[in-house]
C-alpha atoms as a PDB file:
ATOM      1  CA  UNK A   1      23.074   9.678 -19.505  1.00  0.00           C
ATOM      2  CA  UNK A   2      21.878  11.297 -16.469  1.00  0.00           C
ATOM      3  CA  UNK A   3      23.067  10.900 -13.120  1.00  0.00           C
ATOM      4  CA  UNK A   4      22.687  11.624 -10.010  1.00  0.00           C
ATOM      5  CA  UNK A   5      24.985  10.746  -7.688  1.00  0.00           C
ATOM      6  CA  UNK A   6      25.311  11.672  -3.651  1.00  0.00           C
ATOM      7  CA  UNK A   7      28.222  13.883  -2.625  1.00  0.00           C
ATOM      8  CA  UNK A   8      27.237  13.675   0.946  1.00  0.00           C
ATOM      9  CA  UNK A   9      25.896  17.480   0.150  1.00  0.00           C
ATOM     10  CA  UNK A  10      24.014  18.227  -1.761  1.00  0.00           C
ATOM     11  CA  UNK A  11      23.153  15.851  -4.488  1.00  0.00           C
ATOM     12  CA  UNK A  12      24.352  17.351  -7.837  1.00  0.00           C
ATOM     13  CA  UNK A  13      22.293  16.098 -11.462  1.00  0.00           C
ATOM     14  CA  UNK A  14      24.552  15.128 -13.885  1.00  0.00           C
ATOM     15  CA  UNK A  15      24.171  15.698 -17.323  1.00  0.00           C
ATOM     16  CA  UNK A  16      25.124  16.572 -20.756  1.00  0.00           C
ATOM     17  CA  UNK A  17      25.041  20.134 -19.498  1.00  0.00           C
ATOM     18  CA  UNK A  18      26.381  19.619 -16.067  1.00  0.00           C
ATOM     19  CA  UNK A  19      28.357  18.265 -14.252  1.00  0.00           C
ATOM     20  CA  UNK A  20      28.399  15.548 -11.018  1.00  0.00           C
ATOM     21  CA  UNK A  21      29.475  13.105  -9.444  1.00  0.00           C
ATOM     22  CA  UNK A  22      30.821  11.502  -5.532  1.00  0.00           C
ATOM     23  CA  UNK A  23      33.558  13.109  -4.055  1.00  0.00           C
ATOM     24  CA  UNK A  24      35.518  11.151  -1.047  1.00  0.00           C
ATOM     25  CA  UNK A  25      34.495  10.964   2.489  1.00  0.00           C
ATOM     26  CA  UNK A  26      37.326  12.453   3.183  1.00  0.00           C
ATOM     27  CA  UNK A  27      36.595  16.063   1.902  1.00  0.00           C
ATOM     28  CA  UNK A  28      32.765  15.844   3.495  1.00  0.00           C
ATOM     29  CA  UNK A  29      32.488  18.865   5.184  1.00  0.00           C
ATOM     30  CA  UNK A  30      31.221  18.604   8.949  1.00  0.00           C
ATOM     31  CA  UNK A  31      27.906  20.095   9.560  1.00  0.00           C
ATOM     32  CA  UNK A  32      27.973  22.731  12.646  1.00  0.00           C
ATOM     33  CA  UNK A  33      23.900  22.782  13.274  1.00  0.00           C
ATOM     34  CA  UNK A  34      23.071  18.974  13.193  1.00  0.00           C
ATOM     35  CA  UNK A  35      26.324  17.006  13.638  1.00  0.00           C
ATOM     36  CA  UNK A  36      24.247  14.026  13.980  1.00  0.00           C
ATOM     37  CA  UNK A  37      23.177  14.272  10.043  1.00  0.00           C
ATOM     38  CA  UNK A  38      27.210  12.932   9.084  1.00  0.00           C
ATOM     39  CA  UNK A  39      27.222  11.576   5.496  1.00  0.00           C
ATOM     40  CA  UNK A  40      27.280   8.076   5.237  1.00  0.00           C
ATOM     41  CA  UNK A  41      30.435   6.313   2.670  1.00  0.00           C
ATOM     42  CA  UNK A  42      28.892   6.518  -1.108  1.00  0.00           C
ATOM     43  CA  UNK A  43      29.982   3.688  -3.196  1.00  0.00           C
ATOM     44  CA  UNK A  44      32.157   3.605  -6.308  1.00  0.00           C
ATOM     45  CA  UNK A  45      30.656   4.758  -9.145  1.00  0.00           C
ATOM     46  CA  UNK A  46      33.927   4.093 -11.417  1.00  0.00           C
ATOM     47  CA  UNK A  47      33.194   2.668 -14.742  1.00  0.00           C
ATOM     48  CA  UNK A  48      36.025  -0.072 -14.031  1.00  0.00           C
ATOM     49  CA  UNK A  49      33.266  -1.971 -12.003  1.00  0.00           C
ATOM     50  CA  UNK A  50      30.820  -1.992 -14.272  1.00  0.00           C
ATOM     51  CA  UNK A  51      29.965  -5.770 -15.771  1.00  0.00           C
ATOM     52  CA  UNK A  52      30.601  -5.557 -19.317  1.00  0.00           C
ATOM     53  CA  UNK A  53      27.840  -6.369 -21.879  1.00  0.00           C
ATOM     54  CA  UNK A  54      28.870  -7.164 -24.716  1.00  0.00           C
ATOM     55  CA  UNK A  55      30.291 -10.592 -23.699  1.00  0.00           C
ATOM     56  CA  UNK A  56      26.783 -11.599 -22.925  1.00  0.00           C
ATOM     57  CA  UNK A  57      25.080 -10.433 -25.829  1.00  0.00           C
ATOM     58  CA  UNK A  58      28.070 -11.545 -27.703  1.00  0.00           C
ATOM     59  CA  UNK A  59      30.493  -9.980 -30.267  1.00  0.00           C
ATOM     60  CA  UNK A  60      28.653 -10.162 -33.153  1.00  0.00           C
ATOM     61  CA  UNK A  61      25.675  -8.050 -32.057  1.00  0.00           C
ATOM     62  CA  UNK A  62      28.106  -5.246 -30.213  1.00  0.00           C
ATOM     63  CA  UNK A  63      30.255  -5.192 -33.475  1.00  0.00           C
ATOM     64  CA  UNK A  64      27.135  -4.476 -35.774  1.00  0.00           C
ATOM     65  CA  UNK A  65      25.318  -0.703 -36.071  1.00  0.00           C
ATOM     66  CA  UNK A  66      21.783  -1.208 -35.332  1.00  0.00           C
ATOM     67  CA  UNK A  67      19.693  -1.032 -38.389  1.00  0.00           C
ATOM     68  CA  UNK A  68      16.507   1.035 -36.453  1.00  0.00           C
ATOM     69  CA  UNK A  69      19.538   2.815 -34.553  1.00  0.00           C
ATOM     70  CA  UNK A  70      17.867   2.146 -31.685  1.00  0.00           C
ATOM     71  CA  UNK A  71      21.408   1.865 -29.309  1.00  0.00           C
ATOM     72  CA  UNK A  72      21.169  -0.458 -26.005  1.00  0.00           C
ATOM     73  CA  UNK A  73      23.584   0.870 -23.659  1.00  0.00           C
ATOM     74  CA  UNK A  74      24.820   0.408 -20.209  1.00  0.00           C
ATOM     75  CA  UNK A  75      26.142   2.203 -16.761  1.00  0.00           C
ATOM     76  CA  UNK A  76      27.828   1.551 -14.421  1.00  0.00           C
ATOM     77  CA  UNK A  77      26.142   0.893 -10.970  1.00  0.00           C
ATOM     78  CA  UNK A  78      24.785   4.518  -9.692  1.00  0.00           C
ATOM     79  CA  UNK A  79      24.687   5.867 -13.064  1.00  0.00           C
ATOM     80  CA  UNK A  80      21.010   6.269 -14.780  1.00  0.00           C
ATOM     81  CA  UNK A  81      19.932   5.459 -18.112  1.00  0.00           C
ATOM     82  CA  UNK A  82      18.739   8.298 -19.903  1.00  0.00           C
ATOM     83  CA  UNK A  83      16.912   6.492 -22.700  1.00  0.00           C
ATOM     84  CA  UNK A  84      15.391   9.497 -24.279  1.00  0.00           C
ATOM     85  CA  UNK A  85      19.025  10.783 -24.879  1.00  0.00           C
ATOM     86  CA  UNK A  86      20.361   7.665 -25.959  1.00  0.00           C
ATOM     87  CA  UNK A  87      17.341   7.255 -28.501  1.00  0.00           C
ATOM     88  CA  UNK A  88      17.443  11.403 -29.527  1.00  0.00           C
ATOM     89  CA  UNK A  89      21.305  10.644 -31.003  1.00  0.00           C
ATOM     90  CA  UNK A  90      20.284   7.076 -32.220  1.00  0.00           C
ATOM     91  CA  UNK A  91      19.885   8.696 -35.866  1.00  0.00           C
ATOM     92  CA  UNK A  92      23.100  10.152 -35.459  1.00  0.00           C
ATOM     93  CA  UNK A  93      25.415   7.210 -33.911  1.00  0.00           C
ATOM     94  CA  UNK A  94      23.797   5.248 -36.678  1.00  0.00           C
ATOM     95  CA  UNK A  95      24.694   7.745 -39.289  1.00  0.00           C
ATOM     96  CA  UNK A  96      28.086   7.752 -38.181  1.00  0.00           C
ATOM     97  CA  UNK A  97      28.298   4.344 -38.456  1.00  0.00           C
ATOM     98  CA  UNK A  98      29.000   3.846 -34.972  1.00  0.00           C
ATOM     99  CA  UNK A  99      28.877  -0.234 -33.494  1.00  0.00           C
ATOM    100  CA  UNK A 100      27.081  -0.725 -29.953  1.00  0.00           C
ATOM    101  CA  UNK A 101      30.646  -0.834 -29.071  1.00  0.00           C
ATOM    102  CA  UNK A 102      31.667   2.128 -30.302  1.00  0.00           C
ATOM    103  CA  UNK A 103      28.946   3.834 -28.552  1.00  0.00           C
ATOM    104  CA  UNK A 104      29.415   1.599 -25.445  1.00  0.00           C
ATOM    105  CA  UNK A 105      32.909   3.296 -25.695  1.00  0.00           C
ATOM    106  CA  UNK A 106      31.723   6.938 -26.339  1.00  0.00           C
ATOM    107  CA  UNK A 107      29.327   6.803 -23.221  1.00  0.00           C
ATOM    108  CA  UNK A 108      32.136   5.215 -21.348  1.00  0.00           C
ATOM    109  CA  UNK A 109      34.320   7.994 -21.786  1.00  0.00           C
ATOM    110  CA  UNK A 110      31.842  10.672 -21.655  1.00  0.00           C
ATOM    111  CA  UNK A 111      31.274   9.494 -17.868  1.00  0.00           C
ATOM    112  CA  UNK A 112      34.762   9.293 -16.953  1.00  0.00           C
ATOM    113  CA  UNK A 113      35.060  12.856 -17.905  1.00  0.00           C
ATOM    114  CA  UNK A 114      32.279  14.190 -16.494  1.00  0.00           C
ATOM    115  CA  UNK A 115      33.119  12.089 -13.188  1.00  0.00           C
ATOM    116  CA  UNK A 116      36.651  13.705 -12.315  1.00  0.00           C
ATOM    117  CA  UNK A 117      34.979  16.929 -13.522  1.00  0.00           C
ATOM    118  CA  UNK A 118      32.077  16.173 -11.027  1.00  0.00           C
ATOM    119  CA  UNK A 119      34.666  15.334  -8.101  1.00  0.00           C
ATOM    120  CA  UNK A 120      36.490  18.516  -8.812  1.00  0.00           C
ATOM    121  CA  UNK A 121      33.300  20.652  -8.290  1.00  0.00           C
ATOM    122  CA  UNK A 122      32.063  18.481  -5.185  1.00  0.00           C
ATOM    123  CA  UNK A 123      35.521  18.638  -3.662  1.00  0.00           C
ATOM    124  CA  UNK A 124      35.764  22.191  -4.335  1.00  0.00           C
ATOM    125  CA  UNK A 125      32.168  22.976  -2.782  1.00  0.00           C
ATOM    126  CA  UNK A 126      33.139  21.021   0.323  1.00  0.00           C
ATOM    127  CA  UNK A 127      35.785  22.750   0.841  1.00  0.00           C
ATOM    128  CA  UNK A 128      34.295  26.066   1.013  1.00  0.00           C
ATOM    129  CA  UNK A 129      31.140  25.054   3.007  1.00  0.00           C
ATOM    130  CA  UNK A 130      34.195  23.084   6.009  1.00  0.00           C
ATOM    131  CA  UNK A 131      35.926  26.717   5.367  1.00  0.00           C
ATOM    132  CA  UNK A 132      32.420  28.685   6.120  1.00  0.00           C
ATOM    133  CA  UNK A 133      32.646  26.368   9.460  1.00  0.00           C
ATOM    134  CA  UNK A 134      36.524  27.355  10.556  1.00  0.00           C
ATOM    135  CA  UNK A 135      35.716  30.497   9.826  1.00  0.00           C
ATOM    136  CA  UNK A 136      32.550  30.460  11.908  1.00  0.00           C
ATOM    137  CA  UNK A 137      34.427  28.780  14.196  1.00  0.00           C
ATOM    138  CA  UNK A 138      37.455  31.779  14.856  1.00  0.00           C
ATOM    139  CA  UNK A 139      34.527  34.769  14.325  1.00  0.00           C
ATOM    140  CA  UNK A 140      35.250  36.787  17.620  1.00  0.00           C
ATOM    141  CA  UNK A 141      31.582  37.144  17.844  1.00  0.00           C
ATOM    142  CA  UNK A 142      30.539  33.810  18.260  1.00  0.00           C
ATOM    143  CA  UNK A 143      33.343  31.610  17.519  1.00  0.00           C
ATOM    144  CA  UNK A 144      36.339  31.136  20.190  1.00  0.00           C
ATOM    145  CA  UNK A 145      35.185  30.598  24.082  1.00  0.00           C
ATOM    146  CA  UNK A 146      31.825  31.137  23.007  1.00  0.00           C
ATOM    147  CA  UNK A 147      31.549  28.631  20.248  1.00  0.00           C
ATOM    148  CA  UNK A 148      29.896  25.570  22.118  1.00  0.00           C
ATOM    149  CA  UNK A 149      27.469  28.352  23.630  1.00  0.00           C
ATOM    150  CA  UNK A 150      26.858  29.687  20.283  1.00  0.00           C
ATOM    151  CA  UNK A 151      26.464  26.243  18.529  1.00  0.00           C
ATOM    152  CA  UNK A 152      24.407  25.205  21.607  1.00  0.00           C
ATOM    153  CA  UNK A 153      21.851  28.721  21.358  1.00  0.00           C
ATOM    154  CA  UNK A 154      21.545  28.008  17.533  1.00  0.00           C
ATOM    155  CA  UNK A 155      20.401  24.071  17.730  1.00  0.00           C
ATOM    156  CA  UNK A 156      17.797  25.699  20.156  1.00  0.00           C
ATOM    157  CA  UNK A 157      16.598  27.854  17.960  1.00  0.00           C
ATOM    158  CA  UNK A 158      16.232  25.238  15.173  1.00  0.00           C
ATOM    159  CA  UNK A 159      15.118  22.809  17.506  1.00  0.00           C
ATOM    160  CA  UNK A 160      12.124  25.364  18.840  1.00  0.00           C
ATOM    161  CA  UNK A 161      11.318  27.368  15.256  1.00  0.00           C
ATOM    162  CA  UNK A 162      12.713  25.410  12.520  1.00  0.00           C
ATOM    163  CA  UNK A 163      10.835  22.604  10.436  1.00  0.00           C
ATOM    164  CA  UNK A 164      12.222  19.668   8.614  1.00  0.00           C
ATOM    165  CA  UNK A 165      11.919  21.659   5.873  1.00  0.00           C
ATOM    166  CA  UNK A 166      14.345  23.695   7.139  1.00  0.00           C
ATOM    167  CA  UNK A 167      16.565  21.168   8.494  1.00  0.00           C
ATOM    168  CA  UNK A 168      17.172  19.670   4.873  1.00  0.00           C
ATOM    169  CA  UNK A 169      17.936  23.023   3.122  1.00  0.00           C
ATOM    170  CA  UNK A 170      20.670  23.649   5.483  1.00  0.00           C
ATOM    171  CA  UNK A 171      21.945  20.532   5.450  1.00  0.00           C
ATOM    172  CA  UNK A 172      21.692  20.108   1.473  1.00  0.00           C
ATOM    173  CA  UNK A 173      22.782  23.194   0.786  1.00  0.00           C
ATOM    174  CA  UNK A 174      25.604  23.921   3.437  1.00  0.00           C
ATOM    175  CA  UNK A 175      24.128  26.897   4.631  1.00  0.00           C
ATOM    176  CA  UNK A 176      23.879  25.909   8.166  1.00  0.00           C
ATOM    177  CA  UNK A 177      27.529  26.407   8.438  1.00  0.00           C
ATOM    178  CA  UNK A 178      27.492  29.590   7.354  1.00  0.00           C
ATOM    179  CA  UNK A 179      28.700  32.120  10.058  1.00  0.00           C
ATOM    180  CA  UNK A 180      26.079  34.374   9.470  1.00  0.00           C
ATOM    181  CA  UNK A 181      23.337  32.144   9.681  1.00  0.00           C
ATOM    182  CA  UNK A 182      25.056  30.393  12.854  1.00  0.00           C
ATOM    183  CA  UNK A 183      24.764  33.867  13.745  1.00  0.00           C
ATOM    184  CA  UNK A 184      21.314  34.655  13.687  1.00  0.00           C
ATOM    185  CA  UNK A 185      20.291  31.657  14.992  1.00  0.00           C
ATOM    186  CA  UNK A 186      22.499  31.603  18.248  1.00  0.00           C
ATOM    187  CA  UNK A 187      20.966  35.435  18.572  1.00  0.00           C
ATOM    188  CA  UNK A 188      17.606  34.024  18.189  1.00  0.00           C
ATOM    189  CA  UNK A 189      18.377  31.257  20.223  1.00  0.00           C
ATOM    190  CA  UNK A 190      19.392  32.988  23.069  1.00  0.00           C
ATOM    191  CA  UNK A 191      15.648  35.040  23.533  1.00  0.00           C
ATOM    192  CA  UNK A 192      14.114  31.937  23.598  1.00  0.00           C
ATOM    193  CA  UNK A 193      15.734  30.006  26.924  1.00  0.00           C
ATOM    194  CA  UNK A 194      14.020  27.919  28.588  1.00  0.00           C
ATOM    195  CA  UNK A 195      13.820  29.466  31.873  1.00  0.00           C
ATOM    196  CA  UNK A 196      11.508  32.633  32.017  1.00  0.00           C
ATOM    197  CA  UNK A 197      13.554  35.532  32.321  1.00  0.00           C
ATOM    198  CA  UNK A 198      13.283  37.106  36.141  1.00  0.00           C
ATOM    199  CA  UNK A 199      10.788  40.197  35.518  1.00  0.00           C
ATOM    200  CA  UNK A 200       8.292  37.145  33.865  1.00  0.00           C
ATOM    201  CA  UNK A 201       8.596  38.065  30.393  1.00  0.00           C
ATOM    202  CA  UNK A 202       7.963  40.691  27.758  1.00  0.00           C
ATOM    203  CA  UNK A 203       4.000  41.351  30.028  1.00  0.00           C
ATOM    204  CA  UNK A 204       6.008  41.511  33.021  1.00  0.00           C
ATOM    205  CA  UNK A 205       2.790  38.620  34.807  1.00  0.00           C
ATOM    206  CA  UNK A 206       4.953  35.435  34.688  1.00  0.00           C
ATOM    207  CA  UNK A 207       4.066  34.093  31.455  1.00  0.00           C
ATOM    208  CA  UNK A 208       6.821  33.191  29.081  1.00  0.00           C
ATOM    209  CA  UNK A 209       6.978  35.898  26.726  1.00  0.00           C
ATOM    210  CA  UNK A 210       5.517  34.901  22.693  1.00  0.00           C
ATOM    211  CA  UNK A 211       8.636  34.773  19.953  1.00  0.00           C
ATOM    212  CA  UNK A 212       7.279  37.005  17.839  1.00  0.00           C
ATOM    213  CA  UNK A 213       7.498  39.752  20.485  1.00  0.00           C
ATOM    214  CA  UNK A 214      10.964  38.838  21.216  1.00  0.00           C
ATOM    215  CA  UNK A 215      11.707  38.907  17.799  1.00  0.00           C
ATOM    216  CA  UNK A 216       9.820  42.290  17.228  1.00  0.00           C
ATOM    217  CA  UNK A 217       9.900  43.862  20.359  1.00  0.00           C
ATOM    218  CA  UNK A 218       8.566  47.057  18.749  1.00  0.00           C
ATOM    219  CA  UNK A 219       5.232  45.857  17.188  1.00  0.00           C
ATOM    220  CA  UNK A 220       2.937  45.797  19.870  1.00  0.00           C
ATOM    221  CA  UNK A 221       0.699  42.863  20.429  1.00  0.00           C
ATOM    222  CA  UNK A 222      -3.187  42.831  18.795  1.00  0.00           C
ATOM    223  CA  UNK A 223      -6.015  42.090  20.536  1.00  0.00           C
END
């Protein structure tokens, strides 16, 4: 019974081993480096919603134990079948003399668990990825006064450098709230201004001066 299941960020796999599962808008973390990328609302996932069955296949067929102990089951809306898990304990529900119901009932219950379990972790995660923000936000460095400067030097260096690539891992991962990467980017940022600086660069002729070099001033250019 595998799931996977948005928490605005990242997405979290759900399984037997793990745990996952939406967490409220509410606790979304913002995201510092591309404010624009705001998670959208997920949708319940509660098994309450879920359209039950066994009233259209009828009782006597969810009352009986499969005689192949091949088990039919169902999610609720977001959750994915894992047939080859269903199938693998087959033997044993059928063994056990489990009903489709009584399995129904077991998977049921298994996803309610691992659903508040999943919350717990996403709400827990978002919290510390908004708290990486407020405490990017008060760093004396870059936070305070400075912040929209800082904020505004880092997008630039994304915006200039970075790849889409990029762009998701940060987002999907929270690190672009991270006060040390905010950090380095608003550093890196701030080399790379649009303007050229007044001597004309790193060559000192009125070109714009190449990122690496501004990046490693020391390594002298090739060629």
């Amino acid at each position: 019974m595998t799931a996977m299941l948005r928490i605005g960020r990242p997405q979290i796999a759900m399984s037997a081993e793990g745990a996952g599962s939406g967490v409220s808008e509410s606790v979304s973390p913002e995201t510092v480096l591309f404010p624009e990328d705001a998670p959208s609302p997920d949708g319940d996932t509660s098994t309450e919603d879920r359209d039950d069955t066994e009233d259209k296949s009828g009782d006597d067929v969810a009352d009986r134990v499969p005689d192949d102990g091949r088990y039919s089951l169902t999610m609720p809306e977001g959750i994915e079948v894992d047939q080859e898990l269903i199938d693998a304990l087959g033997p044993d529900f059928h063994n056990l003399g489990l009903t489709v119901r009584q399995a129904q009932q077991l998977a049921d219950r298994f996803i309610e668990i691992q659903g508040k379990r999943g919350k717990a972790a996403g709400e827990a995660w978002a919290g510390r990825v908004q708290g990486w923000a407020d405490e990017a936000r008060k760093d004396r460095e870059i936070g305070g006064a400075k912040w929209a400067g800082t904020v505004g030097s880092a997008q630039r260096a994304l915006s200039r450098l970075g790849t889409p690539a990029l762009r998701e891992y940060l987002n999907t991962s929270g690190g672009g709230n991270h006060p040390e990467m905010i950090r380095i980017f608003a550093k890196v940022g701030s080399m790379i201004q649009e303007d050229n600086p007044p001597n004309g660069g790193a060559g000192g002729n009125g070109r714009k001066a190449e990122t690496a070099h501004l990046m490693f001033p020391k390594d002298a250019p090739k060629g």
